[in-house]
PDB file of N, CA and C in Angstrom:
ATOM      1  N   UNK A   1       0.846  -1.171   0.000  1.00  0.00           N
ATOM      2  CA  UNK A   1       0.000   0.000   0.000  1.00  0.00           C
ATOM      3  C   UNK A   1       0.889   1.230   0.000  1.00  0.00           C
ATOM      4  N   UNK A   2       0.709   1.956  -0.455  1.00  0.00           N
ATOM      5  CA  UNK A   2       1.295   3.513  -1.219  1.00  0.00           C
ATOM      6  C   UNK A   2       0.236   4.464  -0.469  1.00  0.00           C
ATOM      7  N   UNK A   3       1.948   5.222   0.960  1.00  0.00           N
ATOM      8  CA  UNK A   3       0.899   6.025   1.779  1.00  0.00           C
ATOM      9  C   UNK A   3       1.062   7.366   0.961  1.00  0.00           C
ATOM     10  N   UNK A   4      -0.600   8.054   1.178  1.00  0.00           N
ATOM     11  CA  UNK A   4      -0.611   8.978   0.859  1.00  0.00           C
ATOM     12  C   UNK A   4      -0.486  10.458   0.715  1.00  0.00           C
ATOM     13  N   UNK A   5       0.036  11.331   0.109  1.00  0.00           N
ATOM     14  CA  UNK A   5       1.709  12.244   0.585  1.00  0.00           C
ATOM     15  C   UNK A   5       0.192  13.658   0.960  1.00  0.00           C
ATOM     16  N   UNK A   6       0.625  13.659   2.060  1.00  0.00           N
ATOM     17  CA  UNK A   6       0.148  15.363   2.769  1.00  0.00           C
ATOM     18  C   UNK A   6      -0.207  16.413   1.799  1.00  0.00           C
ATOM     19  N   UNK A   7      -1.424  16.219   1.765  1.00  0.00           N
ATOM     20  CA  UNK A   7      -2.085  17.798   0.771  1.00  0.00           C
ATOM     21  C   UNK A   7      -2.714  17.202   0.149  1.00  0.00           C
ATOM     22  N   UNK A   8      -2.634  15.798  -0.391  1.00  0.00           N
ATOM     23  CA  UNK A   8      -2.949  15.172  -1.572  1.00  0.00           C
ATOM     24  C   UNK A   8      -4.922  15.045  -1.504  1.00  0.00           C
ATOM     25  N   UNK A   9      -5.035  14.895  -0.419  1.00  0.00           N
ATOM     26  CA  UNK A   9      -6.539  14.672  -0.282  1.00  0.00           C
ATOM     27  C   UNK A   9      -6.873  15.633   0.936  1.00  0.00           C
ATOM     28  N   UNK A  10      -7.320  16.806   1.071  1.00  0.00           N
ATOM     29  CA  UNK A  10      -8.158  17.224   1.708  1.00  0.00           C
ATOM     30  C   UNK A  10      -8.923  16.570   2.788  1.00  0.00           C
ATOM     31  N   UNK A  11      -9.824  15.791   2.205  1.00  0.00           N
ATOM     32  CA  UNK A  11     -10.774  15.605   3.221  1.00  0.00           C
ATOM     33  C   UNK A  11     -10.262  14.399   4.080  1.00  0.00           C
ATOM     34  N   UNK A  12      -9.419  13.291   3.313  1.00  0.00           N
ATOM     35  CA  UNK A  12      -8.692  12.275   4.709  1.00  0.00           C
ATOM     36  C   UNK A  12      -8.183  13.229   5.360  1.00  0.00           C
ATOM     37  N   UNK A  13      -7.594  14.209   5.598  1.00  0.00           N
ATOM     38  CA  UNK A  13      -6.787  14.657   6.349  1.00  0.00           C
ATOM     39  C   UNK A  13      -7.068  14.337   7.772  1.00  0.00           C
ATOM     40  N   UNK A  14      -8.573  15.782   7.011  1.00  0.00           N
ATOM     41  CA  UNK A  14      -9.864  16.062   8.074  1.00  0.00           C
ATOM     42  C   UNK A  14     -10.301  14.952   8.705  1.00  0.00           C
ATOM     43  N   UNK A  15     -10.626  13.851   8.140  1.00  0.00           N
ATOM     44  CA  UNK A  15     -11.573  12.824   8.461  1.00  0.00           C
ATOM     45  C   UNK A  15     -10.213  12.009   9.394  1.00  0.00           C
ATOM     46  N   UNK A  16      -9.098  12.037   9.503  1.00  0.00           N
ATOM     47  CA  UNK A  16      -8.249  11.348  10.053  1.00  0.00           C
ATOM     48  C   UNK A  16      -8.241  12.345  11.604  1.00  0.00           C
ATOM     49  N   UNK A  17      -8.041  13.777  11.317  1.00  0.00           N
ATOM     50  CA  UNK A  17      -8.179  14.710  12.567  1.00  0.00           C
ATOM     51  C   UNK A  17      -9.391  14.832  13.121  1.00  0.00           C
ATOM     52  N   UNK A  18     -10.725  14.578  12.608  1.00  0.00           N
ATOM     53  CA  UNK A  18     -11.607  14.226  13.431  1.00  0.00           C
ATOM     54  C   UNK A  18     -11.459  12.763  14.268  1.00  0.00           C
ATOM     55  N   UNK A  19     -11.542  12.183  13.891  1.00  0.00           N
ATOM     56  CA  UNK A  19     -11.653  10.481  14.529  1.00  0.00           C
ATOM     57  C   UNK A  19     -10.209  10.502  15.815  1.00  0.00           C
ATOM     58  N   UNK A  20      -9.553  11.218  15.579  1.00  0.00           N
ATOM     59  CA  UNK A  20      -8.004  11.628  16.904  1.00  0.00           C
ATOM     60  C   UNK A  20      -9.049  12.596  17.660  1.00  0.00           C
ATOM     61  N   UNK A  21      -9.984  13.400  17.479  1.00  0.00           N
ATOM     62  CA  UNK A  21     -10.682  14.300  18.425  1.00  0.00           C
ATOM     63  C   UNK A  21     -11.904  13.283  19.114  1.00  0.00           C
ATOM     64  N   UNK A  22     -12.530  12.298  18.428  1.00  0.00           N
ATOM     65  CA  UNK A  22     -13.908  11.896  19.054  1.00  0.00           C
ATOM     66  C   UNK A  22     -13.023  10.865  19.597  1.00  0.00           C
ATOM     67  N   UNK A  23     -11.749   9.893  19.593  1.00  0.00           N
ATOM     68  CA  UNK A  23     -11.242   8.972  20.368  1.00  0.00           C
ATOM     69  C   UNK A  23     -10.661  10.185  21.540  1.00  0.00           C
ATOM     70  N   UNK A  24     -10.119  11.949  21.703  1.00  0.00           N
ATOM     71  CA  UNK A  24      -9.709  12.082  22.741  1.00  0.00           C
ATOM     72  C   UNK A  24     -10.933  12.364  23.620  1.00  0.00           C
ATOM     73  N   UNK A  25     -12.135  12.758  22.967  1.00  0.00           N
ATOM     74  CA  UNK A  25     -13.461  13.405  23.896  1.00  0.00           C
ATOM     75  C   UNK A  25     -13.739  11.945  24.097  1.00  0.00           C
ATOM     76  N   UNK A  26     -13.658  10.569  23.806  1.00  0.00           N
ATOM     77  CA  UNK A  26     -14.240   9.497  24.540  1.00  0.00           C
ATOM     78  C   UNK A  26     -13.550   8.970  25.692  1.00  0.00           C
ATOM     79  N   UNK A  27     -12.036   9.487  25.574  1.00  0.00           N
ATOM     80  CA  UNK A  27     -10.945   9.108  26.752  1.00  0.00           C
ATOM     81  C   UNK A  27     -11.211  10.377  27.803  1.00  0.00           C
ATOM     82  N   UNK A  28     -11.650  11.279  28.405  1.00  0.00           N
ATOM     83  CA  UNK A  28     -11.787  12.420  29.086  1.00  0.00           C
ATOM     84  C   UNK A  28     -13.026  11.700  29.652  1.00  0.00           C
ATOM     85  N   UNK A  29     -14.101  11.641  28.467  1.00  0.00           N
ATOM     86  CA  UNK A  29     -15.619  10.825  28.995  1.00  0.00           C
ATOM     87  C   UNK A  29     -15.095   9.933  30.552  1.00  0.00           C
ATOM     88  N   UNK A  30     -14.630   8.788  29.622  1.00  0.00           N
ATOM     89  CA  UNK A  30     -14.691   7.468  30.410  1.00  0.00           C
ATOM     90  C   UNK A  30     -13.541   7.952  31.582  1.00  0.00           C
ATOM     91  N   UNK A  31     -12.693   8.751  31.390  1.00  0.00           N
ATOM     92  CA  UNK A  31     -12.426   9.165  32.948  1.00  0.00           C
ATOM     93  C   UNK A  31     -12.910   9.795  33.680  1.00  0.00           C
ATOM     94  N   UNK A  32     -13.861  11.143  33.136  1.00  0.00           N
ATOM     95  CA  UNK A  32     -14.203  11.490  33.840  1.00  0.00           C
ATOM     96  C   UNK A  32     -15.395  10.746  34.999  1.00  0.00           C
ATOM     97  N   UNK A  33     -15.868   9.834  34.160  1.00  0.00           N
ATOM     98  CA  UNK A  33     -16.923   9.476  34.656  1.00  0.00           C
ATOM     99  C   UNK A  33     -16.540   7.727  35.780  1.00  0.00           C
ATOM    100  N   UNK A  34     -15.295   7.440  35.456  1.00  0.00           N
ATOM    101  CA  UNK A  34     -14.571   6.785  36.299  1.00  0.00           C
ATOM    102  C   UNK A  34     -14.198   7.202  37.661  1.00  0.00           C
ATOM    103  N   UNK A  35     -13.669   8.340  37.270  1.00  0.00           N
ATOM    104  CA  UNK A  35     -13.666   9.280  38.553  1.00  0.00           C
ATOM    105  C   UNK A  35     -14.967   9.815  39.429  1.00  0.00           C
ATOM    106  N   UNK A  36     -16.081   9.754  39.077  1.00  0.00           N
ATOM    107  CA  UNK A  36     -17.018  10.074  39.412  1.00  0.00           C
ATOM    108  C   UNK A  36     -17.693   8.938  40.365  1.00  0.00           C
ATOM    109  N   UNK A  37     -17.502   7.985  40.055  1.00  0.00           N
ATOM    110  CA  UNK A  37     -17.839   6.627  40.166  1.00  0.00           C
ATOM    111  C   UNK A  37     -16.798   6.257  41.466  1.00  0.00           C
ATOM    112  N   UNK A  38     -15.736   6.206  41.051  1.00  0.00           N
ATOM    113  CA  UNK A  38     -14.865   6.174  42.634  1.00  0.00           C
ATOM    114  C   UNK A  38     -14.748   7.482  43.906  1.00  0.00           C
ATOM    115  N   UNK A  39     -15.031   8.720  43.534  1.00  0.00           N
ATOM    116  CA  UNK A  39     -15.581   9.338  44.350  1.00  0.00           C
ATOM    117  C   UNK A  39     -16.943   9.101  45.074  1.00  0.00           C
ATOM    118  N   UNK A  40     -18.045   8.543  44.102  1.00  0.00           N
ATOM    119  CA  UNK A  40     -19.088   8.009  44.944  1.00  0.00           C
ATOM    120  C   UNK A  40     -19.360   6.947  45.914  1.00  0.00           C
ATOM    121  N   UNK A  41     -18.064   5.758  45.259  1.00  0.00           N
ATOM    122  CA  UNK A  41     -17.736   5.048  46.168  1.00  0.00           C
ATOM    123  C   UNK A  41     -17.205   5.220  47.200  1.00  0.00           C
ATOM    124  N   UNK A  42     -16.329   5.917  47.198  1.00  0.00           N
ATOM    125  CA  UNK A  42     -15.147   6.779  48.629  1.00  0.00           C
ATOM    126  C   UNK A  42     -16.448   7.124  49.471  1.00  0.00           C
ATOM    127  N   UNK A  43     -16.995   8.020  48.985  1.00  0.00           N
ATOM    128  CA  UNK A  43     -18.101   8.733  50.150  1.00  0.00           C
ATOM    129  C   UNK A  43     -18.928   7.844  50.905  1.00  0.00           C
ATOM    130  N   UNK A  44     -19.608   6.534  50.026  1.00  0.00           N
ATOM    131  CA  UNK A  44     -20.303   5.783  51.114  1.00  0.00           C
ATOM    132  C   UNK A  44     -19.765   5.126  51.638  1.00  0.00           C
ATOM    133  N   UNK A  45     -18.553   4.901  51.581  1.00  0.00           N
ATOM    134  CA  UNK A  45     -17.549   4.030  52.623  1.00  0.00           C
ATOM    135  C   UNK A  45     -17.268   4.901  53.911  1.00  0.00           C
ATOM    136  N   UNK A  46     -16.871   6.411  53.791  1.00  0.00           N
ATOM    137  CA  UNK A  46     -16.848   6.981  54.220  1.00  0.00           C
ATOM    138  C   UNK A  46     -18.109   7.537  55.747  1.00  0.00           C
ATOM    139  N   UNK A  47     -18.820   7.221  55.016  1.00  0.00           N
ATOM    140  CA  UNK A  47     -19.976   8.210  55.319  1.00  0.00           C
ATOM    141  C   UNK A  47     -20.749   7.148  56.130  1.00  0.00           C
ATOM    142  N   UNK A  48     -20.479   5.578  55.404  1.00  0.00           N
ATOM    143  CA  UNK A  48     -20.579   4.127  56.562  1.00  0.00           C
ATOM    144  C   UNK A  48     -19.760   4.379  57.681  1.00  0.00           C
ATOM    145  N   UNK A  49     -19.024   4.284  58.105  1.00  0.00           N
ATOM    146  CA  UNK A  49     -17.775   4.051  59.172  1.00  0.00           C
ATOM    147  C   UNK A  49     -18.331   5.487  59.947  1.00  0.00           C
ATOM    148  N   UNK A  50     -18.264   6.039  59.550  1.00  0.00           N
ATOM    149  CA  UNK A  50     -18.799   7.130  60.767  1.00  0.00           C
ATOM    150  C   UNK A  50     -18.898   7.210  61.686  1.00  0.00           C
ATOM    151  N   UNK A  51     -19.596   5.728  61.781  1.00  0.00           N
ATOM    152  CA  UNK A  51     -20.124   5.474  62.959  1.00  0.00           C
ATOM    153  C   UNK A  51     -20.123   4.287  63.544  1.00  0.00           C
ATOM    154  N   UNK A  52     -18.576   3.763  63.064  1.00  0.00           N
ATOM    155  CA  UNK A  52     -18.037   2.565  63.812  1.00  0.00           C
ATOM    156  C   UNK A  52     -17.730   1.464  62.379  1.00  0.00           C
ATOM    157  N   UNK A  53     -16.376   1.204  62.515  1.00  0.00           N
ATOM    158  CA  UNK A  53     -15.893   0.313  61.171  1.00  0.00           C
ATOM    159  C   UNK A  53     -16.678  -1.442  61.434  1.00  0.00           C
ATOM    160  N   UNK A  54     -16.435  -1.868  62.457  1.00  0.00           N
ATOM    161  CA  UNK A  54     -17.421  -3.465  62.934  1.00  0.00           C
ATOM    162  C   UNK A  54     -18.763  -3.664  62.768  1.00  0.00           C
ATOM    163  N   UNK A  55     -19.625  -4.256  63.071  1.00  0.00           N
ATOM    164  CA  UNK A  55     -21.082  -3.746  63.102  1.00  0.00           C
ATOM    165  C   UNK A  55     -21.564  -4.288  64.710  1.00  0.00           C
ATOM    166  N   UNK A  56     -20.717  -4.241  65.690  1.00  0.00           N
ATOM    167  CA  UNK A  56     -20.672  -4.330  67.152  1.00  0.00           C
ATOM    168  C   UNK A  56     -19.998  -3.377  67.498  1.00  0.00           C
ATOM    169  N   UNK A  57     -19.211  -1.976  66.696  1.00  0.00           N
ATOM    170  CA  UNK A  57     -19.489  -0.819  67.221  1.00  0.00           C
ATOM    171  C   UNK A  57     -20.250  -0.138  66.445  1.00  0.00           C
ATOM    172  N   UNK A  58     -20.655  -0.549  65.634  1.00  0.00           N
ATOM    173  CA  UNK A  58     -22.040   0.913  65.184  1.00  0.00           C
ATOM    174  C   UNK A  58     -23.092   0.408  66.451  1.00  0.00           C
ATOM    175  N   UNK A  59     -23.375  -0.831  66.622  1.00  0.00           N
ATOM    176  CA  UNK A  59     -24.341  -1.420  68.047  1.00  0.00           C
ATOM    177  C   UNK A  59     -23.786  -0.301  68.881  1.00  0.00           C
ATOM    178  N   UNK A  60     -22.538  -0.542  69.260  1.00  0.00           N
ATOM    179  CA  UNK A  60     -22.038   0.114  70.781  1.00  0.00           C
ATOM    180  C   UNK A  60     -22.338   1.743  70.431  1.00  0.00           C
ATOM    181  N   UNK A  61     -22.312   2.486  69.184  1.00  0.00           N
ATOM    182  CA  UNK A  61     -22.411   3.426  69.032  1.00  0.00           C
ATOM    183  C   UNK A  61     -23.765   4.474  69.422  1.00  0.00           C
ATOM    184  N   UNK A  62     -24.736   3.249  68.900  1.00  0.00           N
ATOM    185  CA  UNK A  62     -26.679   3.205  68.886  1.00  0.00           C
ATOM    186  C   UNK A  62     -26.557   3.273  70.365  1.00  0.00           C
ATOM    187  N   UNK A  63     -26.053   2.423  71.426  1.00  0.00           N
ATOM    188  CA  UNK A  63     -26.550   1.738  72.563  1.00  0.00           C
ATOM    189  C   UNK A  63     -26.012   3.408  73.092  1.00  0.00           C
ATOM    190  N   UNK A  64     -24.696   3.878  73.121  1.00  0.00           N
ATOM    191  CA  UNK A  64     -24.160   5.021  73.686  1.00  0.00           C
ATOM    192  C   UNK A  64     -24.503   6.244  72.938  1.00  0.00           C
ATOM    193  N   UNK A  65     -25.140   6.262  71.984  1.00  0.00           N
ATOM    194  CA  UNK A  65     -26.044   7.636  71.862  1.00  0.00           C
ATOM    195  C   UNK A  65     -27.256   8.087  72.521  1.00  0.00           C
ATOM    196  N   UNK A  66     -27.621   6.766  72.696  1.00  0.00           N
ATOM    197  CA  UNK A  66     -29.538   6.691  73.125  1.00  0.00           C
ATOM    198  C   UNK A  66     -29.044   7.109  74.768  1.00  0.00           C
ATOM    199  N   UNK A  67     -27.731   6.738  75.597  1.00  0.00           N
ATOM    200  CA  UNK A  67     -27.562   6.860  76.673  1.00  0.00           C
ATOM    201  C   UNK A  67     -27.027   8.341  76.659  1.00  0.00           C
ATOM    202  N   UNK A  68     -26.825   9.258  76.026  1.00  0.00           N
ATOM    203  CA  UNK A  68     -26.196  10.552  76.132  1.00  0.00           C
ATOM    204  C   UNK A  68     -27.492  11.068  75.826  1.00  0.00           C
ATOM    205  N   UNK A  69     -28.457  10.989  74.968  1.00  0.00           N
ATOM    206  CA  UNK A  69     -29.005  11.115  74.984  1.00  0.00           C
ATOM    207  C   UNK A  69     -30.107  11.737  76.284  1.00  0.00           C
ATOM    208  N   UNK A  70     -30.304  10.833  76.757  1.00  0.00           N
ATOM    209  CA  UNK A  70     -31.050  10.402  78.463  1.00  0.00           C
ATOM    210  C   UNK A  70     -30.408  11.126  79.088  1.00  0.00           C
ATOM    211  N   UNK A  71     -28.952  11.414  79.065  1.00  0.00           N
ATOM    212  CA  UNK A  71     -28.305  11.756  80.700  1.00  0.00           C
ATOM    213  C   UNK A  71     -29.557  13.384  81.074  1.00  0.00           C
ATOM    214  N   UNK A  72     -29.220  13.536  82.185  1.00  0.00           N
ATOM    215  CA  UNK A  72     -29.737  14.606  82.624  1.00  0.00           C
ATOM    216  C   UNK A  72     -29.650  16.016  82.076  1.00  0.00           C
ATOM    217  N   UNK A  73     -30.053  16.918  82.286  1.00  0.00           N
ATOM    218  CA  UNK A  73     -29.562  18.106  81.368  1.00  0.00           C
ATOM    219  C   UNK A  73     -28.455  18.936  81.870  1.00  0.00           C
ATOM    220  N   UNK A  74     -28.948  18.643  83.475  1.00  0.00           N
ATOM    221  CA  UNK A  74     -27.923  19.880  84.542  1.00  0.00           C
ATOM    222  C   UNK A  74     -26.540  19.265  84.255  1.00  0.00           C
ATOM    223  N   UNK A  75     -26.395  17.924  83.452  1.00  0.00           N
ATOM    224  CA  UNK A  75     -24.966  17.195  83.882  1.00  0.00           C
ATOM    225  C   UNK A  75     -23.974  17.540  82.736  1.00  0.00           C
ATOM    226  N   UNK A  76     -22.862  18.031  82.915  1.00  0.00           N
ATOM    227  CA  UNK A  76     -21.678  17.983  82.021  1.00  0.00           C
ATOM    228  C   UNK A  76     -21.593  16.824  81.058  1.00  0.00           C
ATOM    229  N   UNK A  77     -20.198  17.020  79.968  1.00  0.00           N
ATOM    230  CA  UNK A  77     -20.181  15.704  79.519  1.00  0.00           C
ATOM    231  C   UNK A  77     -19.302  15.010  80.415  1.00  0.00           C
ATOM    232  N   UNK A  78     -19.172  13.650  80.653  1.00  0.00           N
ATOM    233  CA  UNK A  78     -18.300  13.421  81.731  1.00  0.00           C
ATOM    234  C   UNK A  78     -16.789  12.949  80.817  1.00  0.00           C
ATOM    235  N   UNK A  79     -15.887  12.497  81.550  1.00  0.00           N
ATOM    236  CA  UNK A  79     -14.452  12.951  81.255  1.00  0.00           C
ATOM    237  C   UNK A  79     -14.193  11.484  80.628  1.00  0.00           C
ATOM    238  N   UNK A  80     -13.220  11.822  80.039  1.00  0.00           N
ATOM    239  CA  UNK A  80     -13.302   9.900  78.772  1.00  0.00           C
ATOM    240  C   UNK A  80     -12.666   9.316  79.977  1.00  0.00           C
ATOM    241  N   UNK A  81     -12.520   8.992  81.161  1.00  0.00           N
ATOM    242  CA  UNK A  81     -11.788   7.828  82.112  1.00  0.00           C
ATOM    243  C   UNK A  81     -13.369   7.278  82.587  1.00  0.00           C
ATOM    244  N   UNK A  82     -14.544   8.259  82.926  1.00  0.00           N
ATOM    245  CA  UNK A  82     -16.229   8.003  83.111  1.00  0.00           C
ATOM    246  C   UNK A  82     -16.368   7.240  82.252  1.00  0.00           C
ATOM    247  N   UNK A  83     -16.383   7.996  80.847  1.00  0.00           N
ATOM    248  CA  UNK A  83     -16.852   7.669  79.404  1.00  0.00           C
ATOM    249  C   UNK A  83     -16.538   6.040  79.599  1.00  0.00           C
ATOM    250  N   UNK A  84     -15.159   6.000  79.610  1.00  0.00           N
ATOM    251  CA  UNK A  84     -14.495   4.552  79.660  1.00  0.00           C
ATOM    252  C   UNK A  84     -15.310   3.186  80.610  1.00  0.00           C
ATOM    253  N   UNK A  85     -15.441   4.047  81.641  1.00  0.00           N
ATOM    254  CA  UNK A  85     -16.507   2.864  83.066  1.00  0.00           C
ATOM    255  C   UNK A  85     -17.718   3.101  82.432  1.00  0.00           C
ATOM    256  N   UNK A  86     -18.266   3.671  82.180  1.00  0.00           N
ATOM    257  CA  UNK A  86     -19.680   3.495  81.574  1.00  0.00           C
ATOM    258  C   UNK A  86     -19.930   2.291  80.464  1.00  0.00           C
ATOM    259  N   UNK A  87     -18.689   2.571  79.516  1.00  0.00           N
ATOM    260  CA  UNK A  87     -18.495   1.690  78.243  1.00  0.00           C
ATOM    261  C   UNK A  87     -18.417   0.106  78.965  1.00  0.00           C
ATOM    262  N   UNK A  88     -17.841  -0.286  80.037  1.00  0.00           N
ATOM    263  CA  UNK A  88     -17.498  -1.054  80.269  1.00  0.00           C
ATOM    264  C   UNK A  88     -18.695  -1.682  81.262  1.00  0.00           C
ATOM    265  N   UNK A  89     -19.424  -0.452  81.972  1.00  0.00           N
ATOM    266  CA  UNK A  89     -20.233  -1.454  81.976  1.00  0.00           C
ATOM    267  C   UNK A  89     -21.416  -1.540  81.133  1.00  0.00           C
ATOM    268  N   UNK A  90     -21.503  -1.022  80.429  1.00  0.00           N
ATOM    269  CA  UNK A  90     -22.821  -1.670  79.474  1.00  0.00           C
ATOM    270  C   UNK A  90     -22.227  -2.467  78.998  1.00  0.00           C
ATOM    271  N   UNK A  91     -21.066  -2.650  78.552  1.00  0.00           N
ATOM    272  CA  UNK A  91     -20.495  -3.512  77.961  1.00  0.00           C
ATOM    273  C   UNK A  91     -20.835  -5.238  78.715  1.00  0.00           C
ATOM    274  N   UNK A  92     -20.270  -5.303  79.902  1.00  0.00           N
ATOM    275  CA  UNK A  92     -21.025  -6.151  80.824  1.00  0.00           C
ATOM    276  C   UNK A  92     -22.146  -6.658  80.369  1.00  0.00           C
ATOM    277  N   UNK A  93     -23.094  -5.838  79.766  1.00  0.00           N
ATOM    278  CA  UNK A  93     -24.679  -6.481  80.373  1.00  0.00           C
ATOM    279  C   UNK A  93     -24.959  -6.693  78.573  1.00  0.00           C
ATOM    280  N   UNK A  94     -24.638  -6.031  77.630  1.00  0.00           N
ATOM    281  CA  UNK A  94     -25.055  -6.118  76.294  1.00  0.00           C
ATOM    282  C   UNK A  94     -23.949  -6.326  75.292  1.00  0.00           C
ATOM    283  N   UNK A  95     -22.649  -6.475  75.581  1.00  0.00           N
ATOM    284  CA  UNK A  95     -21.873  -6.580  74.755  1.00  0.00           C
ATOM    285  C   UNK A  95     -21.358  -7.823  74.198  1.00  0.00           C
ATOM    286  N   UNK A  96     -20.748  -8.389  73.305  1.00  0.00           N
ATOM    287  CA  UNK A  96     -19.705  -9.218  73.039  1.00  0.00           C
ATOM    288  C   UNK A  96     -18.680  -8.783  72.249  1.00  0.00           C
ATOM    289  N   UNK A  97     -17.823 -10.222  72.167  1.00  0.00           N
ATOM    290  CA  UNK A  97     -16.824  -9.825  70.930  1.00  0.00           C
ATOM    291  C   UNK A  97     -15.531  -8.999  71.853  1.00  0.00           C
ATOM    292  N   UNK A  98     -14.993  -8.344  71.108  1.00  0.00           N
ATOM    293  CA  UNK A  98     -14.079  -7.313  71.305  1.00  0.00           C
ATOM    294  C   UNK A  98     -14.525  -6.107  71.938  1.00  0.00           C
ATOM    295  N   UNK A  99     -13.690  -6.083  73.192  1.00  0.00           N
ATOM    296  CA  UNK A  99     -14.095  -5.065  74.183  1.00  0.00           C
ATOM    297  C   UNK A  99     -13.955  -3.783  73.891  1.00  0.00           C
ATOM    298  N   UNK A 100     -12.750  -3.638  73.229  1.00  0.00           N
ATOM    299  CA  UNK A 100     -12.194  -1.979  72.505  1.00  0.00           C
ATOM    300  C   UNK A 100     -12.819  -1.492  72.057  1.00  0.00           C
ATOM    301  N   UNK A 101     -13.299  -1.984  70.378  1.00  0.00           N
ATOM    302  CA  UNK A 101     -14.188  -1.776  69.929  1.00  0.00           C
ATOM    303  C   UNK A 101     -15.738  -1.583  70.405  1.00  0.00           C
ATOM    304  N   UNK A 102     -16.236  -2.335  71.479  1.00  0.00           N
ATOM    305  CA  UNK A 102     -17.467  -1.744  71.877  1.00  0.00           C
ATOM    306  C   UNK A 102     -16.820  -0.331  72.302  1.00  0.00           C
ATOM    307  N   UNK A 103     -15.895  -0.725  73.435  1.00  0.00           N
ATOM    308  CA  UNK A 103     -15.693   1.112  74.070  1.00  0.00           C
ATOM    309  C   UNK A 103     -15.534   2.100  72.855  1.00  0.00           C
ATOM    310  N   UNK A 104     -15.048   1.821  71.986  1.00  0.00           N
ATOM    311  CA  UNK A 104     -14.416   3.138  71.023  1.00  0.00           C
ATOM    312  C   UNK A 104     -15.635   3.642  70.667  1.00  0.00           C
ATOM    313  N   UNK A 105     -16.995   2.549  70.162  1.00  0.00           N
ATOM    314  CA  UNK A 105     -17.925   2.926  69.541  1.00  0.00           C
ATOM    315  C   UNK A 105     -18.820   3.717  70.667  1.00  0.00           C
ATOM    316  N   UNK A 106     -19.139   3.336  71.918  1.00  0.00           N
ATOM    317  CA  UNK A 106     -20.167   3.535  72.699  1.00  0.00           C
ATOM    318  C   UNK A 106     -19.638   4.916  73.495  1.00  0.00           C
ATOM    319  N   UNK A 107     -17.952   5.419  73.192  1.00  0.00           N
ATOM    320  CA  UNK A 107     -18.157   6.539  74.301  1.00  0.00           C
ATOM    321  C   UNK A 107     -18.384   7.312  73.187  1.00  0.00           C
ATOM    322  N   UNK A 108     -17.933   6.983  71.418  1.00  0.00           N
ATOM    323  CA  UNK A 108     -17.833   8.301  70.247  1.00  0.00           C
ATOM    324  C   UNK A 108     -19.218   8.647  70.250  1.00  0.00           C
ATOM    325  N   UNK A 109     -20.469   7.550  70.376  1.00  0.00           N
ATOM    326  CA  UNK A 109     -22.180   7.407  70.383  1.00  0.00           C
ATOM    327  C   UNK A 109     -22.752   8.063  71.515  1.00  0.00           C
ATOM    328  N   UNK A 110     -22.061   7.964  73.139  1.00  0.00           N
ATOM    329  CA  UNK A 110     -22.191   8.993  74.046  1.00  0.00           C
ATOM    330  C   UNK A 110     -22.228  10.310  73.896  1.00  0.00           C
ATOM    331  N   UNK A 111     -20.739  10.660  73.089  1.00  0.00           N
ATOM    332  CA  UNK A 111     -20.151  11.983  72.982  1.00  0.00           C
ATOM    333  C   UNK A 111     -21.185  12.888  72.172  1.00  0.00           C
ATOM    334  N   UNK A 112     -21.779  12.155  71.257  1.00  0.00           N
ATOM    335  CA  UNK A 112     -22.371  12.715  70.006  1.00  0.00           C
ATOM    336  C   UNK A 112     -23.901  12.832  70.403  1.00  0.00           C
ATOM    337  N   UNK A 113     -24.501  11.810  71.445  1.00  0.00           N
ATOM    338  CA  UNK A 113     -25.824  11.851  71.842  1.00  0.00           C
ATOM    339  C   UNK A 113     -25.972  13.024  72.895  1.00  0.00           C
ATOM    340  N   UNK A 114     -24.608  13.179  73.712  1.00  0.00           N
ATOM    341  CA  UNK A 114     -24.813  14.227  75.017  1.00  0.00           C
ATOM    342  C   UNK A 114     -25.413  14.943  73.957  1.00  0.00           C
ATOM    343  N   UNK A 115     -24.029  15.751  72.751  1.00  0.00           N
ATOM    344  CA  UNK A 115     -23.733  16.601  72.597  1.00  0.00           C
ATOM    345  C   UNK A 115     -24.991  17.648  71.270  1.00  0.00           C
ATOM    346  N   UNK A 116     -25.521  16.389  71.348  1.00  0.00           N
ATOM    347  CA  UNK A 116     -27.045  16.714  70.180  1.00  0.00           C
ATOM    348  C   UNK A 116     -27.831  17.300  71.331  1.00  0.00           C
ATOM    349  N   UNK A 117     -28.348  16.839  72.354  1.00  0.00           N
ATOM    350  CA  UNK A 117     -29.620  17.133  73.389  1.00  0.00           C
ATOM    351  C   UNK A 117     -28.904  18.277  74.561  1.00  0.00           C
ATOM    352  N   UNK A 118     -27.867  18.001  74.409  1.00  0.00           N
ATOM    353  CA  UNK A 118     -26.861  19.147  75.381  1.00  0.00           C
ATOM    354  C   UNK A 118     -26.250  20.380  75.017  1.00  0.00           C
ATOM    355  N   UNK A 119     -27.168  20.617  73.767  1.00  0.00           N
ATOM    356  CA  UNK A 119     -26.066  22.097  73.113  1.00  0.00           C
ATOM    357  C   UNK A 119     -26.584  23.148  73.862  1.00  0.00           C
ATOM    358  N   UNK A 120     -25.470  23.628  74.065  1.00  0.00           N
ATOM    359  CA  UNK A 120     -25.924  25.438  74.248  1.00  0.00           C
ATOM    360  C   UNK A 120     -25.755  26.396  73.577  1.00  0.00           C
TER     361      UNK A 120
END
């Protein structure tokens, strides 16, 4: 095959510089929209864990919001070494599994329940 010398045809030129433009607008597409797609993923992973990576601290999280919730109004938040004995004992009466993890979840679910019904 006998390539054909620059100028010679007009319109291949064109028709060769279009088809390099609709293959670069389809590569921008499919990233952009790749990217779009893993940002949406990031966020609900994100936006899951929130509120405890296990699903025995999102529990411990529920169990220690509903209890900050309740506390009294006149009462401070109490100090994370409280936070900690509190965790431990609900932990006692409703917990299993891994102890940390309940505490991590149930004082962050405390902190966040005072701190909803306790604003000033």
């Amino acid at each position: 095959m006998v390539p054909i010398a620059p100028g010679f045809s007009p319109g291949l030129d064109k028709a060769f510089s279009y088809g390099q433009t609709i293959q670069a607008g389809a590569f921008f597409l499919m990233m952009g929209t790749a990217a779009f797609i893993v940002c949406g993923i990031t966020a609900f992973y994100i936006h899951r864990s929130a509120y405890g990576r296990t699903a025995e601290e999102r529990a411990a999280y529920a169990i220690g919001e509903r209890a900050g919730e309740q506390a009294p109004h006149d009462e401070k938040l109490p100090m994370a070494a409280e936070l900690n004995m509190m965790a431990q004992k609900y932990f006692k009466r409703q917990g299993t599994d891994n102890q940390q993890n309940w505490n991590l979840g149930f004082e962050n679910g405390y902190s966040d329940g005072f701190k909803k019904t306790h604003s000033r």
